[in-house]
Each structure stands twice: as structure tokens, then as C-alpha cells.
N, C-alpha and C. Protein backbone atom coordinates (compact mmCIF):
# COMPACT_ATOMS: atom_id res chain seq x y z
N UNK A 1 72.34 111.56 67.56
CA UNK A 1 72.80 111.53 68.93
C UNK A 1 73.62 110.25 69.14
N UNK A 2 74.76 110.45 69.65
CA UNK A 2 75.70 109.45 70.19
C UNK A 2 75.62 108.87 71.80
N UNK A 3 75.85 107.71 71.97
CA UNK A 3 75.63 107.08 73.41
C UNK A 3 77.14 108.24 73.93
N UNK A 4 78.39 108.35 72.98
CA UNK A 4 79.43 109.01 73.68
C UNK A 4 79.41 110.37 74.06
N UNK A 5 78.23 110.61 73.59
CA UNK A 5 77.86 112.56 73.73
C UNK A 5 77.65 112.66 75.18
N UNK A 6 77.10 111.36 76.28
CA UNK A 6 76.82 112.18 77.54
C UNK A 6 76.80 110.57 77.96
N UNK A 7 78.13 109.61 77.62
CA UNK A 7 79.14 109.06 78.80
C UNK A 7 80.13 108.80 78.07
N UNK A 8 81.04 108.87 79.20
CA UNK A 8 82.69 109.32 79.43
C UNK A 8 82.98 107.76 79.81
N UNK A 9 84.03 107.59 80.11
CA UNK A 9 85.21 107.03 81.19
C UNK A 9 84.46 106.66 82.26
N UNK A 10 84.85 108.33 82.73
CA UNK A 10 84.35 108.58 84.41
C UNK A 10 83.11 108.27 84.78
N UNK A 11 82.16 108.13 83.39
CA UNK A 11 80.42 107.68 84.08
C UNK A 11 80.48 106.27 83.89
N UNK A 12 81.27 105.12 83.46
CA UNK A 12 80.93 104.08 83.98
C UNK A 12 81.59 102.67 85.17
N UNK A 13 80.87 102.55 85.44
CA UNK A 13 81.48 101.32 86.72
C UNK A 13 81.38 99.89 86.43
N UNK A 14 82.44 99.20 86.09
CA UNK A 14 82.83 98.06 85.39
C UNK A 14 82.09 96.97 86.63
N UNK A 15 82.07 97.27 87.63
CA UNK A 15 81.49 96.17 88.21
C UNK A 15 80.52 96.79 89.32
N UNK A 16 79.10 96.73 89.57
CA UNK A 16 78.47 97.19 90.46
C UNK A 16 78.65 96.36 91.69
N UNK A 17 78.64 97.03 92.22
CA UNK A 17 78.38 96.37 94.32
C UNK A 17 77.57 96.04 94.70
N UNK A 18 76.07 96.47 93.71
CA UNK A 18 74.76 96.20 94.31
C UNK A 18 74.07 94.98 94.48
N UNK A 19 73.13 94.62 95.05
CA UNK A 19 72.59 93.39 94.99
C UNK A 19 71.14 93.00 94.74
N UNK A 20 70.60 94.46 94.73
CA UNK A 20 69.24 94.49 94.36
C UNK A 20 69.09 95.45 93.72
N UNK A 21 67.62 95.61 92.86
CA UNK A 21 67.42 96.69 92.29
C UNK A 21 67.09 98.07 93.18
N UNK A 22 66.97 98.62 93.98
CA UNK A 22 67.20 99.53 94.41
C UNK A 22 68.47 100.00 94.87
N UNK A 23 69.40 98.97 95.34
CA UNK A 23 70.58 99.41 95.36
C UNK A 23 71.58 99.84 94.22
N UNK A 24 70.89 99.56 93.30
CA UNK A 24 71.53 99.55 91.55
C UNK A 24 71.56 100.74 91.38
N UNK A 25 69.96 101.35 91.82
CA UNK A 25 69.76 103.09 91.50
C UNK A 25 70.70 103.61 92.37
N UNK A 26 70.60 103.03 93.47
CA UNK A 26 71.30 104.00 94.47
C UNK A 26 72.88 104.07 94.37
N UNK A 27 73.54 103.10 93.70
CA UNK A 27 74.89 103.07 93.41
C UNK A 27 75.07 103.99 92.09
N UNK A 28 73.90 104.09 91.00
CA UNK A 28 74.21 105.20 89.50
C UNK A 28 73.86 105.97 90.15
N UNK A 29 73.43 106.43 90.75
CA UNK A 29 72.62 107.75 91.30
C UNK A 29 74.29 108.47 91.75
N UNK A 30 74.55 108.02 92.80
CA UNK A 30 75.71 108.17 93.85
C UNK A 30 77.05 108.95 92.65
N UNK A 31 77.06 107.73 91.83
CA UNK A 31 78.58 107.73 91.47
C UNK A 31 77.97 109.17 90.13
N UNK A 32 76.97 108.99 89.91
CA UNK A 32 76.71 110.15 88.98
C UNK A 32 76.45 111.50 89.38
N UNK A 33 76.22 111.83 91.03
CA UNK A 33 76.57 112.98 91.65
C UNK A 33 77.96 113.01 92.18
N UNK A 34 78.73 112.35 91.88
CA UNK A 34 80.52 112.58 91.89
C UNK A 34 80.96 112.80 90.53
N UNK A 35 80.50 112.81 89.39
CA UNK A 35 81.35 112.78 87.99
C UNK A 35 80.62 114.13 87.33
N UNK A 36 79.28 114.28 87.49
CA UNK A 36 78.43 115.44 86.80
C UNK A 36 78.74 116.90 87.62
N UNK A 37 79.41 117.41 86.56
CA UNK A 37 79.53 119.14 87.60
C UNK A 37 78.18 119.88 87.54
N UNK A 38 77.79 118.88 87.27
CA UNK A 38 76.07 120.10 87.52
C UNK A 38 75.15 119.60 88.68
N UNK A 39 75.93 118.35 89.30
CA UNK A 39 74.67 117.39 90.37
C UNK A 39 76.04 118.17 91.39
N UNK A 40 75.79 117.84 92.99
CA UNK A 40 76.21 117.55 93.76
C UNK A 40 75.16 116.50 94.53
N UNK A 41 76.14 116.17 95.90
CA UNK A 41 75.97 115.27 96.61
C UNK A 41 74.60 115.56 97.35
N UNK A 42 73.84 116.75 97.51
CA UNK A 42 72.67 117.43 97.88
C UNK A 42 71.80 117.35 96.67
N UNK A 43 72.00 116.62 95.35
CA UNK A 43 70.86 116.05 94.77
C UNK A 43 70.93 114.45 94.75
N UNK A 44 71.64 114.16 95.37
CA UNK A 44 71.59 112.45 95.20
C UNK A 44 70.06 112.01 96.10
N UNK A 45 69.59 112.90 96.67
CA UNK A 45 68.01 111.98 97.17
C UNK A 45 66.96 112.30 95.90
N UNK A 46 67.37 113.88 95.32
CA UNK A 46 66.25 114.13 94.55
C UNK A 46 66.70 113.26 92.90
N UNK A 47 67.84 112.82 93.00
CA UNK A 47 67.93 111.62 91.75
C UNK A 47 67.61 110.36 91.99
N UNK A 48 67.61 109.78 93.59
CA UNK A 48 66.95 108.39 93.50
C UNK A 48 65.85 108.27 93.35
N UNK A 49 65.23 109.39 94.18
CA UNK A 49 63.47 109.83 94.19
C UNK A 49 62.78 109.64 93.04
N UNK A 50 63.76 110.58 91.79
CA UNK A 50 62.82 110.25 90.27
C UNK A 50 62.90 109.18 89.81
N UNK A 51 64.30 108.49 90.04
CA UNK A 51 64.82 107.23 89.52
C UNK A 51 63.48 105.94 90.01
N UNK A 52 63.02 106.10 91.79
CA UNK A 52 62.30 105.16 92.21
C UNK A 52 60.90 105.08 91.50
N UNK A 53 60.79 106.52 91.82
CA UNK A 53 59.32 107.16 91.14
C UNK A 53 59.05 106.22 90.05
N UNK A 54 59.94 106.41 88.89
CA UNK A 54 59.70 105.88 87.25
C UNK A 54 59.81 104.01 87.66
N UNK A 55 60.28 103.80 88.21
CA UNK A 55 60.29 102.54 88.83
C UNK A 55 59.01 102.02 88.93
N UNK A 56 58.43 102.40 89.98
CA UNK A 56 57.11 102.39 90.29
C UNK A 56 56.05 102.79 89.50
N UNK A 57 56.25 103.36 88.13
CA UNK A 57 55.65 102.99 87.02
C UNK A 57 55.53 101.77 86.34
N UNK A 58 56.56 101.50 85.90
CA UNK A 58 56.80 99.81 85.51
C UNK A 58 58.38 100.18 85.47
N UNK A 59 59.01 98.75 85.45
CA UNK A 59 59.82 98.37 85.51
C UNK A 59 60.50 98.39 84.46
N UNK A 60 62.28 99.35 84.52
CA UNK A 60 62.79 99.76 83.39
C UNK A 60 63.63 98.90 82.76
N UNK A 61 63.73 97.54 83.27
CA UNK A 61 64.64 96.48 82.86
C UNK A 61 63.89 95.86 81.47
N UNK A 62 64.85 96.33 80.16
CA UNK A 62 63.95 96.10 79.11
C UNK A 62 63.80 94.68 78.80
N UNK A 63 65.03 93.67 78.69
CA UNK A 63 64.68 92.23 77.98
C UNK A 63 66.59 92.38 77.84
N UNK A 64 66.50 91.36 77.64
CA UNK A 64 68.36 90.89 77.06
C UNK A 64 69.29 91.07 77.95
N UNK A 65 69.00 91.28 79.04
CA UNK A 65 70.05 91.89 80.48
C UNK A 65 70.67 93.18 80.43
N UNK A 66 69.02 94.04 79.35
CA UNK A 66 69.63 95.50 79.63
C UNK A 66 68.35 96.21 80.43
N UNK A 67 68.87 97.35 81.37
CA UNK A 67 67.95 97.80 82.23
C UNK A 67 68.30 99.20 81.23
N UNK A 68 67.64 100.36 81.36
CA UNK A 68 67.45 101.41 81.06
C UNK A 68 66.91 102.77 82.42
N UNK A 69 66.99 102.66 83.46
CA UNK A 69 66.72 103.26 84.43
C UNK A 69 66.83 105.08 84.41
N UNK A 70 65.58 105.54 84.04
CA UNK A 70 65.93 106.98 83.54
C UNK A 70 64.59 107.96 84.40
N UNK A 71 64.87 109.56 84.41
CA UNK A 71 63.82 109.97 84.49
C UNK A 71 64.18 111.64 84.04
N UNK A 72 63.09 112.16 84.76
CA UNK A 72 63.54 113.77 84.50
C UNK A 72 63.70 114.87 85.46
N UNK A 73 64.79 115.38 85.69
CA UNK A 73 65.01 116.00 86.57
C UNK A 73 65.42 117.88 86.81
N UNK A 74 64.65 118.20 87.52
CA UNK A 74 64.68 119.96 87.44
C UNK A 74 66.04 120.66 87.68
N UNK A 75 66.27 121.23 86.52
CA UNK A 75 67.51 122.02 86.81
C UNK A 75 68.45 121.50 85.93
N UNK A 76 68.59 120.44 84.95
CA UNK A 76 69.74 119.93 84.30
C UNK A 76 69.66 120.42 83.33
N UNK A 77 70.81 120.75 82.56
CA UNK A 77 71.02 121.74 81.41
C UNK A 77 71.30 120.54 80.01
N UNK A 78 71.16 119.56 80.19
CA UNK A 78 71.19 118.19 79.01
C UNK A 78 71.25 116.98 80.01
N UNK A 79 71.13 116.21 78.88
CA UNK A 79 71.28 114.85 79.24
C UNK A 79 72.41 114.41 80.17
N UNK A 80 72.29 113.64 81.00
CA UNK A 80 73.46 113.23 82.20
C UNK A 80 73.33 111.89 82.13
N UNK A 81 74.01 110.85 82.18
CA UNK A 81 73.87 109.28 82.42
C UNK A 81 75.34 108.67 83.00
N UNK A 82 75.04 107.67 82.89
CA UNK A 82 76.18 106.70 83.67
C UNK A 82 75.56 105.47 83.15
N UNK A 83 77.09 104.09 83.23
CA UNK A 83 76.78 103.00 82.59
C UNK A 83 77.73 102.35 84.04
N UNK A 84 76.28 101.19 84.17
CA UNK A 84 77.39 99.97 84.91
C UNK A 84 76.66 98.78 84.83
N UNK A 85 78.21 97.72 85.34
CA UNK A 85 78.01 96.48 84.96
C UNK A 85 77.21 95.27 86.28
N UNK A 86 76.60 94.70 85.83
CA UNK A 86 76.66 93.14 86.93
C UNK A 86 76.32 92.08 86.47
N UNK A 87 77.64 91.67 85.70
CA UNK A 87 78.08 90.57 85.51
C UNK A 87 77.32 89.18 85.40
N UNK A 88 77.23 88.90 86.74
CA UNK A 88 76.33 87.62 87.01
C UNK A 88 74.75 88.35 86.72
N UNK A 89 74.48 89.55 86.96
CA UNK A 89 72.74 90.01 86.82
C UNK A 89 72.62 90.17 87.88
N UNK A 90 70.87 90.38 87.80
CA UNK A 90 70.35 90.84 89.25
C UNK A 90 68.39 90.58 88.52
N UNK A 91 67.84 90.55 89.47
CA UNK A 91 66.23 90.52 88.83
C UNK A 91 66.57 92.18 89.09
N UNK A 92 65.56 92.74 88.14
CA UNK A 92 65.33 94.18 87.92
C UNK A 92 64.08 94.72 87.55
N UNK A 93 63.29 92.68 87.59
CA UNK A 93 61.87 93.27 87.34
C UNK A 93 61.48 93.75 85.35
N UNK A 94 62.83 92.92 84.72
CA UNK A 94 62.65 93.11 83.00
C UNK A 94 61.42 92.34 82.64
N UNK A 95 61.10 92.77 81.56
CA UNK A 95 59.89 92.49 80.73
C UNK A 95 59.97 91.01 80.61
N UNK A 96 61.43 90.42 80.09
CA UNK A 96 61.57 89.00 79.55
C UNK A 96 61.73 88.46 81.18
N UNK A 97 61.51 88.73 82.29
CA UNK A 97 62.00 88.16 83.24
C UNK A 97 63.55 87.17 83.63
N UNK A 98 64.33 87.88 82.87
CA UNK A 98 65.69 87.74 82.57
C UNK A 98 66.67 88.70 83.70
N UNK A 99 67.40 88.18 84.31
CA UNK A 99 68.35 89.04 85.08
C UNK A 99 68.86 90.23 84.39
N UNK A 100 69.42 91.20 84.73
CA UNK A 100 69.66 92.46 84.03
C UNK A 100 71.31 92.76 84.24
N UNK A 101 72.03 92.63 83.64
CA UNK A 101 73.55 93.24 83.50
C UNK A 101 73.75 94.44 83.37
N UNK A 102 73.44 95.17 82.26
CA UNK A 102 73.73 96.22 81.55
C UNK A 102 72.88 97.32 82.22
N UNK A 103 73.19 98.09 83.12
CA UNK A 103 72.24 99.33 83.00
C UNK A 103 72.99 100.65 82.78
N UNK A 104 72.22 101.23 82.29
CA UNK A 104 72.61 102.62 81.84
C UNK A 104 71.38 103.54 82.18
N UNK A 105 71.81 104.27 83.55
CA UNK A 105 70.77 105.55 83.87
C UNK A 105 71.11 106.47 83.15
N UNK A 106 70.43 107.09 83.23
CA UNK A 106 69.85 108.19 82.15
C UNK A 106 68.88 109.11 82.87
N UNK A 107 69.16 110.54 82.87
CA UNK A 107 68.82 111.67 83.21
C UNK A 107 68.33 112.77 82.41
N UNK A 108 67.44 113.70 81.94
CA UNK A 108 67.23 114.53 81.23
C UNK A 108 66.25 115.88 81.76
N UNK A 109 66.55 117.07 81.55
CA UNK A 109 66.08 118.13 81.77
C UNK A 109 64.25 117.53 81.90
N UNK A 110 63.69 118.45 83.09
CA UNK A 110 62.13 118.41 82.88
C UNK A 110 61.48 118.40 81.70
N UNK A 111 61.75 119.21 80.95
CA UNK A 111 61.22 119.80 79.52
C UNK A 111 61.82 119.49 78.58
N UNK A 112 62.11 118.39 78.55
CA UNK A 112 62.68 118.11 77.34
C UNK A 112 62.71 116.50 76.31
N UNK A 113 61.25 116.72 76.61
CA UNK A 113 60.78 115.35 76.05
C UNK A 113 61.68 114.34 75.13
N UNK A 114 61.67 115.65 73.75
CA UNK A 114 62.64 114.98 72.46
C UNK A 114 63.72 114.84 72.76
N UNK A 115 65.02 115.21 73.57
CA UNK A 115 65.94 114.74 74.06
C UNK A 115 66.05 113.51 74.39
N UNK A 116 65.30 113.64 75.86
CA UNK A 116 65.28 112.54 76.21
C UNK A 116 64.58 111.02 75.34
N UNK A 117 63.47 111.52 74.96
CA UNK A 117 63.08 109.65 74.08
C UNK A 117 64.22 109.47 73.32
N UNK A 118 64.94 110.60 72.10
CA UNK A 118 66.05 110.26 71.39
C UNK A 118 67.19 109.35 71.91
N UNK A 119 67.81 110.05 72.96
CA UNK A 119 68.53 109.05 74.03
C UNK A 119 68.18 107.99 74.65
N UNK A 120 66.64 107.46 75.34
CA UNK A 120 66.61 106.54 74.83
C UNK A 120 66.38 105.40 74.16
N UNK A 121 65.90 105.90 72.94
CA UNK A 121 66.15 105.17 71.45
C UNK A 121 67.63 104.65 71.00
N UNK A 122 67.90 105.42 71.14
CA UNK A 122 69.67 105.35 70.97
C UNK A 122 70.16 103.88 71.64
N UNK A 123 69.98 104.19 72.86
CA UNK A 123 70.61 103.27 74.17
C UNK A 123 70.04 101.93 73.20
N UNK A 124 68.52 102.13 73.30
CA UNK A 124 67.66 100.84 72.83
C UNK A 124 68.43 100.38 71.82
N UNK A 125 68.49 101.08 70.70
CA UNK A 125 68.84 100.89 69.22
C UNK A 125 70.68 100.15 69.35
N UNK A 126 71.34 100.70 70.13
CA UNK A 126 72.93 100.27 70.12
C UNK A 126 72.48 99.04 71.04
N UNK A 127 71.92 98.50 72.08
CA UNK A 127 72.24 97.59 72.80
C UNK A 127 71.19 96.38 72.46
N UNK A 128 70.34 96.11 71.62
CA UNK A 128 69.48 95.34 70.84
C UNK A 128 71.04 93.70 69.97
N UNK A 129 71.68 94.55 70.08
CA UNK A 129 73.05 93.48 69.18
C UNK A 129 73.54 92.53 70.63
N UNK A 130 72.90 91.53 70.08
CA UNK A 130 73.57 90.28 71.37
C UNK A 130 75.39 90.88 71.28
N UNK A 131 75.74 90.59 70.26
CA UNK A 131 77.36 90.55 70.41
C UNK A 131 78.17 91.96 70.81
N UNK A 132 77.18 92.88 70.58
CA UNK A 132 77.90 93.86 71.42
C UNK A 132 77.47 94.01 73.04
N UNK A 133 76.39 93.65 73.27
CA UNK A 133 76.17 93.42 74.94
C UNK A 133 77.26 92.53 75.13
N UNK A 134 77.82 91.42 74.37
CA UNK A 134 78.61 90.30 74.88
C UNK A 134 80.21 91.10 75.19
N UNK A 135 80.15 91.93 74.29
CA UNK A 135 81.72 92.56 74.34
C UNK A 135 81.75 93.64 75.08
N UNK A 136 80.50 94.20 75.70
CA UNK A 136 80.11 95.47 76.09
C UNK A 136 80.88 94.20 78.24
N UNK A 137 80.18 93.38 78.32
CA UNK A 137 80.24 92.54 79.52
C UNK A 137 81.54 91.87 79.36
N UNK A 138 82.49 91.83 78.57
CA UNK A 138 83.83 91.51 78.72
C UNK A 138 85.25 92.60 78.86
N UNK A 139 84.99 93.76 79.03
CA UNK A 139 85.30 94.77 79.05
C UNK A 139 86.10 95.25 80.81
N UNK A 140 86.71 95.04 80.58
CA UNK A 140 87.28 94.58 82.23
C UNK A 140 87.34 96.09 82.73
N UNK A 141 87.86 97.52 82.09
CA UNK A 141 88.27 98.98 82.94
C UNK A 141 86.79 99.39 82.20
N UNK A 142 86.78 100.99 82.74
CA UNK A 142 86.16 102.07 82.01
C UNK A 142 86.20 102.03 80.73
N UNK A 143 87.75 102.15 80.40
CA UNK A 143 88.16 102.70 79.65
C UNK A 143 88.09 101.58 78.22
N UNK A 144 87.96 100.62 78.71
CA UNK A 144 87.85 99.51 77.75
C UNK A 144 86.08 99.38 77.26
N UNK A 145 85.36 99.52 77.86
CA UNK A 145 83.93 99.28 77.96
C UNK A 145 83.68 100.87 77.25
N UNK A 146 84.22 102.02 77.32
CA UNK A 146 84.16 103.56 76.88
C UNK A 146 84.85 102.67 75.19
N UNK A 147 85.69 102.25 75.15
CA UNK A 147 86.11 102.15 73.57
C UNK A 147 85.11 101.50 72.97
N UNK A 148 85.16 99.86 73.52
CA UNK A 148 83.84 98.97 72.90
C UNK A 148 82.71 100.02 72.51
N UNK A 149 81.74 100.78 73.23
CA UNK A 149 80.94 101.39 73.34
C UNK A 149 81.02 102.71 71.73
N UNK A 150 82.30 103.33 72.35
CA UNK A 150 82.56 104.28 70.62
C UNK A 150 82.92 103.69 69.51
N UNK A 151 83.38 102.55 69.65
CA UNK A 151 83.11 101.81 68.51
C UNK A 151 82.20 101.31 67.52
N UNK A 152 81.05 100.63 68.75
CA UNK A 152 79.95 100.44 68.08
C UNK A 152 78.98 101.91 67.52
N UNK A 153 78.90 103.02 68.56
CA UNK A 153 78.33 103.84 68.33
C UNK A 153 78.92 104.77 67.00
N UNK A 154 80.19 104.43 66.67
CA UNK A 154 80.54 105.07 65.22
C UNK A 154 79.64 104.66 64.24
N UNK A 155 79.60 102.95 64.76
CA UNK A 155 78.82 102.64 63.38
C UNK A 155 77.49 103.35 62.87
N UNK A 156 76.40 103.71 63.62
CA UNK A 156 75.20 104.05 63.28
C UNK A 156 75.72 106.00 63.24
């Protein structure tokens, strides 16, 4: 499984607006019921909902200023995600108690356990490299942060 199999261009946002961690969800949530032809704008409560839900498990901000913000949601026919940036960070509530840059939500069918851990293992496994988080956060468009990203993901 490739990080480029299920994000594009269009799923990531080079600079988030948000300022807290709930607004973080609520900005991937948003911009990922405008890019996914399988969400509309009439699931953006039932994607923050799972998004908060898993939240309120523990906190998906793993360590290194990457968050992982994911859950599972009824009705999706594969994996759906989106990637965005914040720069300066944000607390997100990570393990290392480190501000969080990098998040990448992540969505997966109810039933579909092995999908989803694969994806994210993946995420885990590509963003573990200080120097590609570093080049992943210098990446000024989409489209630049979409290359960095297939680049590294060729390698593995």
C-alpha cells in the first residue's frame, strides 16, 4: 500500500487555518467532504463525530510533529484521507508532548480492519524519517508536498 493510493493534490492543504486541535479535525474533515466523491457536505458532522470520538480515546498525535487523526466510517467504499500542514504546530495532545505539524486524517470503511491498520502503518512507517518530515514541511503548494511525498513513498 502506497501513502499515493488515497492522497492526491486535491487532499492536501499546505497551510492549515486552525488553531486548536479540534479545529484541525474540523478543517480535514471539511476540505475532505469537498474533494471525496463519495462524502458530501451532509457527512461532514458524521466525519467530525468519529474523528472526535477516536480522540477521546487517546490522543492521535503520535511523537515527531506527526498527528495521525483517523477513524471508521459507514458507507465508504476504501480508504479516504487528506494531508495538512501547521508549520509553527499546535498541542494535539502527542505522546512526546511535542507540537504537531504534520497531520494526515485518515478514513476507512467500518469493516475493514486490515485496510485500515495497513494504512496506518504505512503513514507511521514513511513519516518516522526526520528528513522527510523536514522536506515534507518545506513544501510550499499541493503539488510540491504530493511530489516530496511520491517520492519518498517509491522508495519502500
Amino acid at each position: 500500500m502506497k501513502i499515493v493510493d488515497f492522497i492526491s493534490p486535491d487532499r492536501i492543504v499546505p497551510q492549515l487555518a486552525a488553531l486548536h486541535k479540534v479545529e484541525v479535525l474540523k478543517e480535514l474533515a471539511a476540505h475532505l467532504v469537498r474533494v471525496d466523491p463519495h462524502l458530501s457536505e451532509a457527512d461532514l458532522g458524521r466525519v467530525v463525530d468519529v474523528l472526535e470520538e477516536r480522540e477521546r480515546l487517546a490522543s492521535t498525535g503520535i511523537s515527531d510533529g506527526v498527528a495521525i487523526p483517523h477513524g471508521k466510517l459507514a458507507g465508504l467504499n476504501g480508504i479516504t484521507a487528506v494531508l495538512g500542514l501547521k508549520r509553527e504546530g499546535l498541542d494535539f495532545g502527542a505522546l512526546d508532548n511535542q507540537p504537531s505539524s504534520i497531520f494526515v486524517m485518515l478514513l476507512a470503511p467500518e469493516n475493514s480492519a486490515g485496510m485500515h491498520l495497513k494504512a496506518l502503518a504505512r503513514i507511521s512507517q514513511l513519516f518516522k524519517d526526520p528528513a522527510f518530515r523536514r522536506r515534507v514541511l518545506e513544501g510550499t503548494t499541493a503539488a510540491d508536498i504530493h511530489s516530496i511525498i511520491a517520492d519518498e513513498d517509491s522508495r519502500f
